[in-house]
Protein backbone atom coordinates (compact mmCIF):
# COMPACT_ATOMS: atom_id res chain seq x y z
CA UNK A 1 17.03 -32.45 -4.16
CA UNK A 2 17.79 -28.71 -5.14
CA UNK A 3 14.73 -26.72 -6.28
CA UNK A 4 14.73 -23.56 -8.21
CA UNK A 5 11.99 -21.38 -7.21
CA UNK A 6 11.18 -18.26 -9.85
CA UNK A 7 10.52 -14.59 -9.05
CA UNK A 8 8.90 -12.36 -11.30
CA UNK A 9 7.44 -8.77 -10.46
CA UNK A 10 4.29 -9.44 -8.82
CA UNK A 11 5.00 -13.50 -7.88
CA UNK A 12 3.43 -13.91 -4.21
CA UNK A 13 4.29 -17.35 -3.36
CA UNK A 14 7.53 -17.71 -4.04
CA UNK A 15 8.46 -17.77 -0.05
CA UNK A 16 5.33 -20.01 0.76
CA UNK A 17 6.78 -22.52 -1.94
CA UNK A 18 10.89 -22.46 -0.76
CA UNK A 19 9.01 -22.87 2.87
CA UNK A 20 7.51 -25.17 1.68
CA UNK A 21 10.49 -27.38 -0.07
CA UNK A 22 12.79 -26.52 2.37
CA UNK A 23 9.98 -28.14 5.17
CA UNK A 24 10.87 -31.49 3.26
CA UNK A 25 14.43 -30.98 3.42
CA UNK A 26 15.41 -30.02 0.25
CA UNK A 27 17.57 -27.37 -1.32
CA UNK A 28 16.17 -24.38 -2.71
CA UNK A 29 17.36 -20.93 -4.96
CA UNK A 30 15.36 -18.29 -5.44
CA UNK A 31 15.66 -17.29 -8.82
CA UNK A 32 14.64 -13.75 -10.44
CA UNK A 33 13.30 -13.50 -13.51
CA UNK A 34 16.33 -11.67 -15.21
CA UNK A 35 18.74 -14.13 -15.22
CA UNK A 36 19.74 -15.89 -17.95
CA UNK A 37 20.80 -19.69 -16.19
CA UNK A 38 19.08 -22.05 -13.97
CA UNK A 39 21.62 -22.50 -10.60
CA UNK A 40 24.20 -25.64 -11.00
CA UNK A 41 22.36 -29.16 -10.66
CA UNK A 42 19.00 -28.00 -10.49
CA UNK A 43 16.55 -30.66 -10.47
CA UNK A 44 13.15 -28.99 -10.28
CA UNK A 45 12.19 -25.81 -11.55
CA UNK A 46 8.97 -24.55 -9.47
CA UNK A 47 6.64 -21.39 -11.27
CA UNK A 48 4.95 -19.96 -8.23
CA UNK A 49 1.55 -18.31 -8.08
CA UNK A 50 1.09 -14.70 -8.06
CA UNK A 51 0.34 -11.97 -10.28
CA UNK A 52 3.23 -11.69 -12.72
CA UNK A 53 3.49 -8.34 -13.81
CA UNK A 54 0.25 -7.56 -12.52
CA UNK A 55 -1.96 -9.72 -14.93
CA UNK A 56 -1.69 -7.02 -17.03
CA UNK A 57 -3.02 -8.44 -20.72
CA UNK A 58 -3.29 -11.59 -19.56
CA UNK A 59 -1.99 -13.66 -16.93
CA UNK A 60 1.66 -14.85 -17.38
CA UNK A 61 1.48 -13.15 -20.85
CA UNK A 62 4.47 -10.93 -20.42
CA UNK A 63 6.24 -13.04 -17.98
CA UNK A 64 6.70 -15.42 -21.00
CA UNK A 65 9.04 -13.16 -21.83
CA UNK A 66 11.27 -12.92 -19.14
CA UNK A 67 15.10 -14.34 -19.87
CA UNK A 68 15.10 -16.89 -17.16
CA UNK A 69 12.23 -18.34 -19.47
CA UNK A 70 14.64 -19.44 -22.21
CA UNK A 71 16.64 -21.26 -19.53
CA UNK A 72 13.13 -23.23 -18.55
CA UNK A 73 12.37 -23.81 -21.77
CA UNK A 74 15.98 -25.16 -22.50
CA UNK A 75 15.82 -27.03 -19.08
CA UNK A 76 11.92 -28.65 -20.04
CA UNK A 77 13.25 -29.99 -23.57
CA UNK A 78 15.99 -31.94 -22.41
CA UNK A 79 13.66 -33.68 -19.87
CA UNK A 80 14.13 -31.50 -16.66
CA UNK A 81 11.08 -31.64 -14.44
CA UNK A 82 9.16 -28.26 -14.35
CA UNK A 83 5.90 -27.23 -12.11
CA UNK A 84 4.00 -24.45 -12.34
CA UNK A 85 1.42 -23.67 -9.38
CA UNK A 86 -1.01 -20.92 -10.43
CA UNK A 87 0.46 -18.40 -12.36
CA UNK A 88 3.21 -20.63 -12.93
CA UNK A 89 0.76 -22.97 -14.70
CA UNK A 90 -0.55 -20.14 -16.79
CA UNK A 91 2.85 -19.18 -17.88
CA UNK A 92 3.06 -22.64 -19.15
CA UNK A 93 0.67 -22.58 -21.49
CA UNK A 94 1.38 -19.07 -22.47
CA UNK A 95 5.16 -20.52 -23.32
CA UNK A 96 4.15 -23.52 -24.76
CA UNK A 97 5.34 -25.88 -22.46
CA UNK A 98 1.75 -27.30 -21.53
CA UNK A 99 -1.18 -27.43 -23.40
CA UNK A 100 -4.36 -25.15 -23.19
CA UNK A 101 -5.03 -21.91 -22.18
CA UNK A 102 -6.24 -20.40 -18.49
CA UNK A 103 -9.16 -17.74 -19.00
CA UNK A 104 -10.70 -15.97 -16.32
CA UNK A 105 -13.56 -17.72 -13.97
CA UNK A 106 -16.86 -18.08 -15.12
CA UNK A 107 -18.81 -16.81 -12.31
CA UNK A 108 -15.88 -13.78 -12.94
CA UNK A 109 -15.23 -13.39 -9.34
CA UNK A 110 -11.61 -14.53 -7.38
CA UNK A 111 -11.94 -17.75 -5.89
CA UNK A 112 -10.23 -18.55 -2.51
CA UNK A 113 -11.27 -21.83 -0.91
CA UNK A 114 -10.32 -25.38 0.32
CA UNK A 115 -11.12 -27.38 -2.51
CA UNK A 116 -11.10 -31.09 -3.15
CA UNK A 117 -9.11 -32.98 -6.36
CA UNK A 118 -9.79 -35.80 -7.62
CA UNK A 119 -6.00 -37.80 -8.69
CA UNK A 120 -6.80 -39.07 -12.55
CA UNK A 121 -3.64 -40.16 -13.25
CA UNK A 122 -0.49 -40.90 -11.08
CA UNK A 123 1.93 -42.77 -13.66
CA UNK A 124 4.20 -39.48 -13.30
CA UNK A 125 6.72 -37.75 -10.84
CA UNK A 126 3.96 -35.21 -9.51
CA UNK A 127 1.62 -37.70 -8.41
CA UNK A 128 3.36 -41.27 -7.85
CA UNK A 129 2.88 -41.00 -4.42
CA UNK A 130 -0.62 -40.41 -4.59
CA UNK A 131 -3.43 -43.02 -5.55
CA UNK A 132 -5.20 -42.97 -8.73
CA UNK A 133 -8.95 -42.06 -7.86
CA UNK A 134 -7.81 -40.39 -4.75
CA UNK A 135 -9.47 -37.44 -3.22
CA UNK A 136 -7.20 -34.54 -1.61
CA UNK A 137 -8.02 -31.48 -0.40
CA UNK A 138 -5.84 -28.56 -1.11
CA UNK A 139 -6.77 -24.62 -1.48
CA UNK A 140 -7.43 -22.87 -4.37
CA UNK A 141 -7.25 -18.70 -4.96
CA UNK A 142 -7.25 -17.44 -8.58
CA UNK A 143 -9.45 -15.76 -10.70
CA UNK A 144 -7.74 -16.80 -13.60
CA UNK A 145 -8.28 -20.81 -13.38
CA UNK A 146 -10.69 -22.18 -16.03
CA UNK A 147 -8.68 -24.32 -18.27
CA UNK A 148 -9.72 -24.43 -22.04
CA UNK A 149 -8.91 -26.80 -24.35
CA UNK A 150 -10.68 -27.71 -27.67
CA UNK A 151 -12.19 -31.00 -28.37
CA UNK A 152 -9.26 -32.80 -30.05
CA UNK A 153 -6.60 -31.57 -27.84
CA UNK A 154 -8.91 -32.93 -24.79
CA UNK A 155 -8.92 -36.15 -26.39
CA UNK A 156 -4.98 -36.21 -27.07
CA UNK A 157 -4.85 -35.32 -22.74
CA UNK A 158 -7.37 -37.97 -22.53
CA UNK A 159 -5.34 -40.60 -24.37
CA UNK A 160 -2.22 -39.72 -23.31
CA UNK A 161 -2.58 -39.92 -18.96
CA UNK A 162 -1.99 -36.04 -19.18
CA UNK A 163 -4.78 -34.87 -16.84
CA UNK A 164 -3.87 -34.58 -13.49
CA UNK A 165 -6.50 -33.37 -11.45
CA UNK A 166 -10.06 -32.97 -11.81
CA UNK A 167 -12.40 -30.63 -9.21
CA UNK A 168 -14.79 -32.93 -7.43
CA UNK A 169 -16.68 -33.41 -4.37
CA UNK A 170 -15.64 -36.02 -1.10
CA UNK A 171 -17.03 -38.95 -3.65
CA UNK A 172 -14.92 -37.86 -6.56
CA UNK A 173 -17.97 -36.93 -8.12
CA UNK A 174 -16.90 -34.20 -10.92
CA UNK A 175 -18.03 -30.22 -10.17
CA UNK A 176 -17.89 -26.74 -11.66
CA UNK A 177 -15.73 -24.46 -9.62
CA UNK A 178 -14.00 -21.96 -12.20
CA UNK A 179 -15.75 -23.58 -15.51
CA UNK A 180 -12.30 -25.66 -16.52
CA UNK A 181 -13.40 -28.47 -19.17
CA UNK A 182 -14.49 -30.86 -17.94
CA UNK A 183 -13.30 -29.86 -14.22
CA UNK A 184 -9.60 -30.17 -15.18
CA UNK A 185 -7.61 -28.57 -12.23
CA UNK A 186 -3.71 -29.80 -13.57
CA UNK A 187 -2.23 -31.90 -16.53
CA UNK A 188 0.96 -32.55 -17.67
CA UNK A 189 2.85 -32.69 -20.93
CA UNK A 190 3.41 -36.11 -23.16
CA UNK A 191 6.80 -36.34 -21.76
CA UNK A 192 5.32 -36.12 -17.97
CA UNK A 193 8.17 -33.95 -17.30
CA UNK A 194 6.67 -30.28 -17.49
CA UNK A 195 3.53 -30.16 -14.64
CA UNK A 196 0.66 -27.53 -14.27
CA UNK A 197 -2.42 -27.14 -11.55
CA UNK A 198 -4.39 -23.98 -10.50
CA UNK A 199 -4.43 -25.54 -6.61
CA UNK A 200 -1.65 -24.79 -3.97
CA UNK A 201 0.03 -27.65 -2.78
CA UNK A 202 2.23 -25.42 -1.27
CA UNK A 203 -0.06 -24.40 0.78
CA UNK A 204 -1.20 -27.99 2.57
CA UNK A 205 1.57 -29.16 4.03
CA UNK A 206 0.21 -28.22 7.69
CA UNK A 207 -2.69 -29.69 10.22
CA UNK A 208 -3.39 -26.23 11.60
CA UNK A 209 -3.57 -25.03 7.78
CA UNK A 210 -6.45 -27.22 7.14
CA UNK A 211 -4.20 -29.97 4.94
CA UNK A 212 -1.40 -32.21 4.55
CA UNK A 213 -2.44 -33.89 1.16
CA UNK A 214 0.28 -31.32 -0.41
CA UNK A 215 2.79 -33.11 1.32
CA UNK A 216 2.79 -36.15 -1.19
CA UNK A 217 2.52 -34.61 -4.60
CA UNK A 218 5.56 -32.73 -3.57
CA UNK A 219 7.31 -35.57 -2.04
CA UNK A 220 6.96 -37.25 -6.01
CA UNK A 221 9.54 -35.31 -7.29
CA UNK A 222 12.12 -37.16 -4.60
CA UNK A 223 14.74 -39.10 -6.65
């Protein structure tokens, strides 16, 4: 599988994600933001987290922006599979890709943890290789993660198998970490094509890490 991996000024886990890829054997580019194309053949376009251009305005405001954008956005509508990890899932929803909009924590303070997910829905590439109801534990760090969405849209997600992820406890039991309706930690778009989450999979793909559940949700997007 060959993976595109984008850069933008201030992106931080752009190595941590092609380590990561490239630890399942598959093909990766490192893209930066001002080019215009996606490589030849690509067949997964990953937004790493970071701090795009600083978080100034807002996070992944200005990286919207960007020219390799119009290439993802071209790449999305005619059914390529996008992720976006962190930042990359706030650029999402700043595009338009996803749905929703990331605001900053409610407790207003950076949160870097192991955290466990609840799966809510695996009838997708992300998650197929995951079991619906099942509990993973993968690290968060943002201070940018509560997902807002208003009533109606939450009930189109609802109806639709969109959400993801949810933030729980070992019993799946729903929690508050960063104030996200209820708990949402990653959803995807109608197609189930375009995928967002505030957690790292990226990061849990070793024992001495703390984690191999990332492992599987990135092993979904195998052909």
């Amino acid at each position: 599988m060959k993976v595109a991996v984008l850069r933008f000024p201030g992106t931080n886990c752009e190595f941590d994600t092609q380590y990561a890829f490239e630890r399942l054997g598959y093909t990766t580019t490192l893209v930066w933001h001002k080019e215009d194309r996606l490589p030849k053949n690509t067949q997964l376009v990953v937004i790493p987290g970071g701090f795009s251009y600083g978080d100034y305005l807002r996070s992944g405001s200005i990286a919207q922006f960007s020219p390799i954008m119009k290439a993802v956005v071209k790449y999305a509508n005619n059914g390529g599979k996008v992720l976006g990890i962190c930042n990359g899932f706030q650029i999402l929803t700043e595009i338009g890709l996803l749905e929703g909009a990331l605001k900053r924590n409610n407790n207003l303070h950076f949160i870097s943890k192991h955290q466990k997910l609840k799966v809510i829905n695996n009838d997708n590439n992300f998650l197929r290789k995951c079991k619906k109801g099942e509990i993973l534990n993968i690290p968060i760090a943002h201070a940018d993660g509560n997902y807002y969405i208003d009533d109606k849209g939450l009930e189109e997600l609802e109806a639709n198998n969109q959400i993801l992820l949810r933030y729980s406890d070992s019993s799946g039991n729903r929690v508050v970490v960063n104030g996200s309706v209820t708990s949402i930690a990653g959803i995807c778009n109608k197609e189930k094509n375009v995928f967002g989450l505030m957690p790292h999979p990226e990061r849990a793909l070793e024992v001495i890490l703390g984690s191999i559940d990332g492992i599987k949700m990135l092993q979904g997007f195998e052909d």
